[in-house]
N, C-alpha and C. Protein backbone atom coordinates (compact mmCIF):
# COMPACT_ATOMS: atom_id res chain seq x y z
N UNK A 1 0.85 -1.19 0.00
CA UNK A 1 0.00 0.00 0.00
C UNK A 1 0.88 1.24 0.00
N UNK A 2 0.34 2.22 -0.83
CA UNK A 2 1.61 3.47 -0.97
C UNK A 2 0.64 4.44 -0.04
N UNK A 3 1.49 5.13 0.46
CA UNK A 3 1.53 6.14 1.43
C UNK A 3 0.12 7.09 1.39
N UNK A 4 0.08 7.59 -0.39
CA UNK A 4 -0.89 8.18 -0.43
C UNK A 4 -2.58 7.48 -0.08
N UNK A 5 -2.51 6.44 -0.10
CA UNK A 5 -3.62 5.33 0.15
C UNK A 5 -4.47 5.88 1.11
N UNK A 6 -5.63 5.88 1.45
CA UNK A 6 -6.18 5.73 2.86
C UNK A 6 -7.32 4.73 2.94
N UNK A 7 -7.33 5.13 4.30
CA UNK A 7 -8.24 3.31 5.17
C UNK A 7 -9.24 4.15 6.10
N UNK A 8 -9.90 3.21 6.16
CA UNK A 8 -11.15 3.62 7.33
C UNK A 8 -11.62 2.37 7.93
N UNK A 9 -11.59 2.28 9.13
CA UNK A 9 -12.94 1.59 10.01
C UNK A 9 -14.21 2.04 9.34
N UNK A 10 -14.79 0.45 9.05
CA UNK A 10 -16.16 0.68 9.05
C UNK A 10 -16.93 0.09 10.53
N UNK A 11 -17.31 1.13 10.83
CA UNK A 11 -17.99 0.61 12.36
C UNK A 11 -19.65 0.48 12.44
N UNK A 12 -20.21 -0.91 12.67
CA UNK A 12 -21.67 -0.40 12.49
C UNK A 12 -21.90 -0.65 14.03
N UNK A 13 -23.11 0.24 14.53
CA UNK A 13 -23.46 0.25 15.94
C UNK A 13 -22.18 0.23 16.86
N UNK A 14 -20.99 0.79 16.87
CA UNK A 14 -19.61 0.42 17.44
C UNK A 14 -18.95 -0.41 17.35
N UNK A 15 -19.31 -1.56 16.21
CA UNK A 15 -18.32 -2.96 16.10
C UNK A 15 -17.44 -2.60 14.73
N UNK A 16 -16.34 -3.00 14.86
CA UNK A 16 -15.93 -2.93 13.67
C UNK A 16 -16.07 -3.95 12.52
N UNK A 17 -17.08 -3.28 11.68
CA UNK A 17 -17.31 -3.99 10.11
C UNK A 17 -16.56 -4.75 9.37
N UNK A 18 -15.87 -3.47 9.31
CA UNK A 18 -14.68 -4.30 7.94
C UNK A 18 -13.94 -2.93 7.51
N UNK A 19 -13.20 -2.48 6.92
CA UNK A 19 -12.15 -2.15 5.91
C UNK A 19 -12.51 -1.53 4.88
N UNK A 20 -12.67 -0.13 5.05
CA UNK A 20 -12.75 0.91 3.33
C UNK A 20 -11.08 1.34 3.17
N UNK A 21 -10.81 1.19 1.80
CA UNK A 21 -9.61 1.60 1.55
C UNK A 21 -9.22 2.08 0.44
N UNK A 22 -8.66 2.96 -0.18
CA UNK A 22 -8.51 3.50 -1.48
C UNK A 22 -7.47 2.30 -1.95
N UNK A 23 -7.70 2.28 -3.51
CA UNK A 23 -6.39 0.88 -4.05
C UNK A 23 -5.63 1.87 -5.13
N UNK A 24 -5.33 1.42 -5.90
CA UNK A 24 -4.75 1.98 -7.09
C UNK A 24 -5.80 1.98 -8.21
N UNK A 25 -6.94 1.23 -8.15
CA UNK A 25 -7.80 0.98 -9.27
C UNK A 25 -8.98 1.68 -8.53
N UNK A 26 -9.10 2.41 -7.24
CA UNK A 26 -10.36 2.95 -7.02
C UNK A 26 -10.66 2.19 -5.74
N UNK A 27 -11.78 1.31 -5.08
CA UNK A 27 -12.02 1.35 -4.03
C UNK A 27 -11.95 0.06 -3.24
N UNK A 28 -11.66 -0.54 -2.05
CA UNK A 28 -11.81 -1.58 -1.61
C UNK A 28 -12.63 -1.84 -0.60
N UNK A 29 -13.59 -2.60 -0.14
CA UNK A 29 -14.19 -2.81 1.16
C UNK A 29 -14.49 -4.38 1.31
N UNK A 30 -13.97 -4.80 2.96
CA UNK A 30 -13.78 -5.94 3.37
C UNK A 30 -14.20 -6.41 4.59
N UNK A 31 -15.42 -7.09 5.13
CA UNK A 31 -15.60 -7.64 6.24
C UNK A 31 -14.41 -8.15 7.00
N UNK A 32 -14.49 -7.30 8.18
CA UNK A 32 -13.70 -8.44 9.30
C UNK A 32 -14.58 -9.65 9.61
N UNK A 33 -13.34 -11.13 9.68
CA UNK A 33 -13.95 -12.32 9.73
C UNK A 33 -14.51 -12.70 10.88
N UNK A 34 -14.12 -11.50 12.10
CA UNK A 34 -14.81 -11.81 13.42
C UNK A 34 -16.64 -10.97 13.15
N UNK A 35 -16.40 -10.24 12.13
CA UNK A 35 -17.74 -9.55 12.29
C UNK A 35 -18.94 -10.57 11.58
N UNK A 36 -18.45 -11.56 10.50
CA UNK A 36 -19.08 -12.31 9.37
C UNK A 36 -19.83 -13.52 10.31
N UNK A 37 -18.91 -13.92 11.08
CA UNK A 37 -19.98 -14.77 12.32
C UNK A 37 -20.96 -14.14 12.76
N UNK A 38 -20.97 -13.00 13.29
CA UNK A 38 -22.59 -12.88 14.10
C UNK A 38 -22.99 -11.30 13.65
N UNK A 39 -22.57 -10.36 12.31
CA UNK A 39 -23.15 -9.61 12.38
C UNK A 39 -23.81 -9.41 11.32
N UNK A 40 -24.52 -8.15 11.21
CA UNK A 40 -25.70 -7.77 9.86
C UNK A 40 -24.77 -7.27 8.71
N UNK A 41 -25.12 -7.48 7.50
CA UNK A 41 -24.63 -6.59 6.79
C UNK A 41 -24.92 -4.88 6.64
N UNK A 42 -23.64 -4.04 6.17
CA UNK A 42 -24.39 -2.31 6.88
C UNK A 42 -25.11 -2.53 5.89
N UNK A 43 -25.52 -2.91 4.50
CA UNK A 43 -25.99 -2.07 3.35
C UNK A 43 -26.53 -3.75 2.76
N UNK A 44 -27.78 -3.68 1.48
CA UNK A 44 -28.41 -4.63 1.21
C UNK A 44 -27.62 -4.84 -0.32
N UNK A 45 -26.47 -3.83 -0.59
CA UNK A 45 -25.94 -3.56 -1.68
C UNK A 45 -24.36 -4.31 -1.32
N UNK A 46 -24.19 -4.66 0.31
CA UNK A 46 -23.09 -5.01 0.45
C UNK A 46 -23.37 -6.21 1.68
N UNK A 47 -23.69 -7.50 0.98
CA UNK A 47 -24.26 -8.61 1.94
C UNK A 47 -22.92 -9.09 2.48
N UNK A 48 -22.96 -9.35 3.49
CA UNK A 48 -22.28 -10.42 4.13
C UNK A 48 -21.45 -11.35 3.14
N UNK A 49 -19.88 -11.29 3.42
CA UNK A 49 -18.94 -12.17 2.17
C UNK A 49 -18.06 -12.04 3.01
N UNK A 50 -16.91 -13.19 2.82
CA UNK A 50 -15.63 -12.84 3.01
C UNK A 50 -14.69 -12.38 2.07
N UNK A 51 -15.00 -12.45 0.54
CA UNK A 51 -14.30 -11.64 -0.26
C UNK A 51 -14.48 -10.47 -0.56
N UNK A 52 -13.32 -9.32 -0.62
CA UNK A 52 -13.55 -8.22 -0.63
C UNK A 52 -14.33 -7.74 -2.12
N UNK A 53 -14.76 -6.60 -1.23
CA UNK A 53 -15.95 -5.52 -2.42
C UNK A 53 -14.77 -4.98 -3.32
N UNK A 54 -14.57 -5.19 -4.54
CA UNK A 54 -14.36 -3.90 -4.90
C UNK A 54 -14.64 -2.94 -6.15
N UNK A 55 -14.33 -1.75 -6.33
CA UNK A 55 -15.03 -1.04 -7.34
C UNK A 55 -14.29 0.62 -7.42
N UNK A 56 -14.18 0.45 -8.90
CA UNK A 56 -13.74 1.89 -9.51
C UNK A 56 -14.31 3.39 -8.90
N UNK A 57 -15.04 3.22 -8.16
CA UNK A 57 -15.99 4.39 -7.90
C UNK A 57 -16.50 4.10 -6.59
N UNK A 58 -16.36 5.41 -5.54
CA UNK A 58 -17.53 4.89 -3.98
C UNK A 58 -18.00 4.46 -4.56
N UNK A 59 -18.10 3.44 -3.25
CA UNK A 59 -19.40 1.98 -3.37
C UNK A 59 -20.51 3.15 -3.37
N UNK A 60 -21.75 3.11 -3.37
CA UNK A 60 -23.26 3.82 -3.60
C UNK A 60 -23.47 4.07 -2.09
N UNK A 61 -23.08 2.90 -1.30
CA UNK A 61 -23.78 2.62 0.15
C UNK A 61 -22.89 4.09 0.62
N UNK A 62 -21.15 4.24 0.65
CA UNK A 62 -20.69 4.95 1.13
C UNK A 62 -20.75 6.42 0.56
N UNK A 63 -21.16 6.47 -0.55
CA UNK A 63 -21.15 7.53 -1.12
C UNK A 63 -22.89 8.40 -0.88
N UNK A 64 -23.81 7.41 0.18
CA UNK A 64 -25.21 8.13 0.10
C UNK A 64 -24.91 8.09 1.51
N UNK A 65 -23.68 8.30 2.43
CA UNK A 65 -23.52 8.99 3.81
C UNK A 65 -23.17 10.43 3.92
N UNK A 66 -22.63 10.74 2.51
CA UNK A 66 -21.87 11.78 1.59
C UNK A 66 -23.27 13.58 1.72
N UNK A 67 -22.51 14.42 2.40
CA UNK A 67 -23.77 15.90 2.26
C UNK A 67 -23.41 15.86 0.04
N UNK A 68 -24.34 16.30 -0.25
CA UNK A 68 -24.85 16.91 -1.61
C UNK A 68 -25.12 18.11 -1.60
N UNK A 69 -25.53 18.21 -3.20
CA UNK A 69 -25.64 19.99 -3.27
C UNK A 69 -25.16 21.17 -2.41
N UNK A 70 -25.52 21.96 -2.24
CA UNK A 70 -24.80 22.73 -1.71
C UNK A 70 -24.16 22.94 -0.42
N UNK A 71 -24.98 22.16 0.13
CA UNK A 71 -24.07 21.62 1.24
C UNK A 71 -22.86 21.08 1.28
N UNK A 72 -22.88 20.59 0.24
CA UNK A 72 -21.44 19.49 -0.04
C UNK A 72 -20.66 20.57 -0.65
N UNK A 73 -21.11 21.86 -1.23
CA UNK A 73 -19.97 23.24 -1.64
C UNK A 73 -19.31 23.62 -0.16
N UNK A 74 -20.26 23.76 0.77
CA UNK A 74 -20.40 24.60 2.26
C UNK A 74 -19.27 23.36 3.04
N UNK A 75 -19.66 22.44 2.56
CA UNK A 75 -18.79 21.08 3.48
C UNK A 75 -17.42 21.70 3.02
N UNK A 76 -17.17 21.11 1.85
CA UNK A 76 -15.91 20.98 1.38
C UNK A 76 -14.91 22.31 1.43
N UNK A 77 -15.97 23.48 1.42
CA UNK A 77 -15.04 24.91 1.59
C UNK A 77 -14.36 25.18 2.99
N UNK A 78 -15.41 24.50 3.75
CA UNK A 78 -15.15 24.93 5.55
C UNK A 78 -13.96 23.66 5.87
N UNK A 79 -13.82 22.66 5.26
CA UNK A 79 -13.09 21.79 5.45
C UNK A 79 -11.77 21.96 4.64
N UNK A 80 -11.31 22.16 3.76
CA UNK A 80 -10.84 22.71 2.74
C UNK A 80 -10.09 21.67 2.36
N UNK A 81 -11.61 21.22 1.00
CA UNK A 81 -10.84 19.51 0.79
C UNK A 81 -11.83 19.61 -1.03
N UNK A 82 -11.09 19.31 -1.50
CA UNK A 82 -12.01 19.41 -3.37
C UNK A 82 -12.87 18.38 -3.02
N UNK A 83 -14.38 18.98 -3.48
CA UNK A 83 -15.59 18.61 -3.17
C UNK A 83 -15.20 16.95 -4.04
N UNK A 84 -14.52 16.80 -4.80
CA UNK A 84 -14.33 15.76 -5.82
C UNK A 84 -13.60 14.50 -5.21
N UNK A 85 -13.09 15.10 -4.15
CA UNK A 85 -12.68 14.11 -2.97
C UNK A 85 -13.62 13.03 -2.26
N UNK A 86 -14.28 12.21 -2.53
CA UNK A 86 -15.11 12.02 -1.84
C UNK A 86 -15.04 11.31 -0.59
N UNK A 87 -13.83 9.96 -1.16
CA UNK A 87 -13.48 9.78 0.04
C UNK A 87 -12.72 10.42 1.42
N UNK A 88 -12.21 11.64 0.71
CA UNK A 88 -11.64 12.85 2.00
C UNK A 88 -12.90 13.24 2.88
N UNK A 89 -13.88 13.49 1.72
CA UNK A 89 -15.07 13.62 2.58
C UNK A 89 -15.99 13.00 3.64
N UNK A 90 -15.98 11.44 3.26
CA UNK A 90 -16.01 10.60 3.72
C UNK A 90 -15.46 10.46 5.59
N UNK A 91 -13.98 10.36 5.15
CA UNK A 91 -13.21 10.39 6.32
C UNK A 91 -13.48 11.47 7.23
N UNK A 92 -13.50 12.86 6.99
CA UNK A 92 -14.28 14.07 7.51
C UNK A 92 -15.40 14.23 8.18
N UNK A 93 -16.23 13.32 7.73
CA UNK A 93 -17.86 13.88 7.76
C UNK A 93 -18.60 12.70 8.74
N UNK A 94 -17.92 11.49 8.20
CA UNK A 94 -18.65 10.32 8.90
C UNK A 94 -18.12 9.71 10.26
N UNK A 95 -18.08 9.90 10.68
CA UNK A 95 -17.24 9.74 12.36
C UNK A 95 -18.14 9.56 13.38
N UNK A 96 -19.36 10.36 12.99
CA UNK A 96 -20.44 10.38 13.87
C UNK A 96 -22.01 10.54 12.89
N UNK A 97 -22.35 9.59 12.16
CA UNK A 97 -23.50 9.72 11.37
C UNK A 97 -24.94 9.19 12.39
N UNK A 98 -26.08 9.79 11.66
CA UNK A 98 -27.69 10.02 12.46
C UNK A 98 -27.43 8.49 12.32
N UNK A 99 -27.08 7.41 11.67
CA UNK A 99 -27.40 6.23 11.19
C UNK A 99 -26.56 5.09 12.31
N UNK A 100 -26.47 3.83 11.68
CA UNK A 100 -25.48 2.65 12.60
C UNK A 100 -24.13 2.95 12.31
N UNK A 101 -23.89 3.29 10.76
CA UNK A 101 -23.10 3.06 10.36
C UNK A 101 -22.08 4.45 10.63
N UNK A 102 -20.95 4.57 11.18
CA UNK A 102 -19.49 5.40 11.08
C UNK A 102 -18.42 5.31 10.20
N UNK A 103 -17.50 5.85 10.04
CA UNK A 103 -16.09 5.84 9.18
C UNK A 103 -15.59 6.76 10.24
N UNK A 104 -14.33 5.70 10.69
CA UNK A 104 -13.17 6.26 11.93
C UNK A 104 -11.78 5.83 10.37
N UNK A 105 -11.32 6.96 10.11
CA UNK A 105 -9.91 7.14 9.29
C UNK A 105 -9.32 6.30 10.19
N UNK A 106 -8.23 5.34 9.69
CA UNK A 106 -6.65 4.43 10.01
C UNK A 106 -5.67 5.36 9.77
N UNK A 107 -4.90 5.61 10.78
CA UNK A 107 -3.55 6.77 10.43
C UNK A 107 -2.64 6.20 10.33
């Protein structure tokens, strides 16, 4: 993994999920195998597997935790991160969502 990379805890209800991570081809996400025994999947778009998700583009699930429209101008200016970032945004914004689901950044 090169430096520029980043990772996140996915935490649902405080357990840790699994693994968001930027790759070289765009995006990765991976259940932890302690979570695949006894927990829910966060998203109906991302069931329960032990092989990792992956995909050129935010997954949909992580990208609809994401502020829009102009909010997402107001986000990204006060934060000072290119709205085009999404996963910067991501890492920023989701730490504490209305929902189960969090994103705690890996440093």
């Amino acid at each position: 993994m090169q430096n520029n990379q980043r990772r996140a805890s996915v935490m649902s209800n405080d357990i840790e999920a699994g693994i968001i991570e930027e790759t070289g081809k765009g995006y990765k996400f991976q259940y932890n195998d302690n979570y695949l025994k006894n927990g829910h999947p966060i998203s109906v778009s991302l069931p329960l597997r032990p092989e990792p998700y992956e995909s050129d583009i935010l997954f949909n699930f992580f990208e609809g935790l994401l502020p829009e429209g102009w909010y997402l101008d107001v986000v990204s200016s006060k934060l000072k991160i290119d709205k085009n970032d999404l996963f910067g945004i991501l890492l920023s914004t989701c730490k504490d969502t209305a929902g189960a689901v969090s994103i705690l950044e890996i440093k």
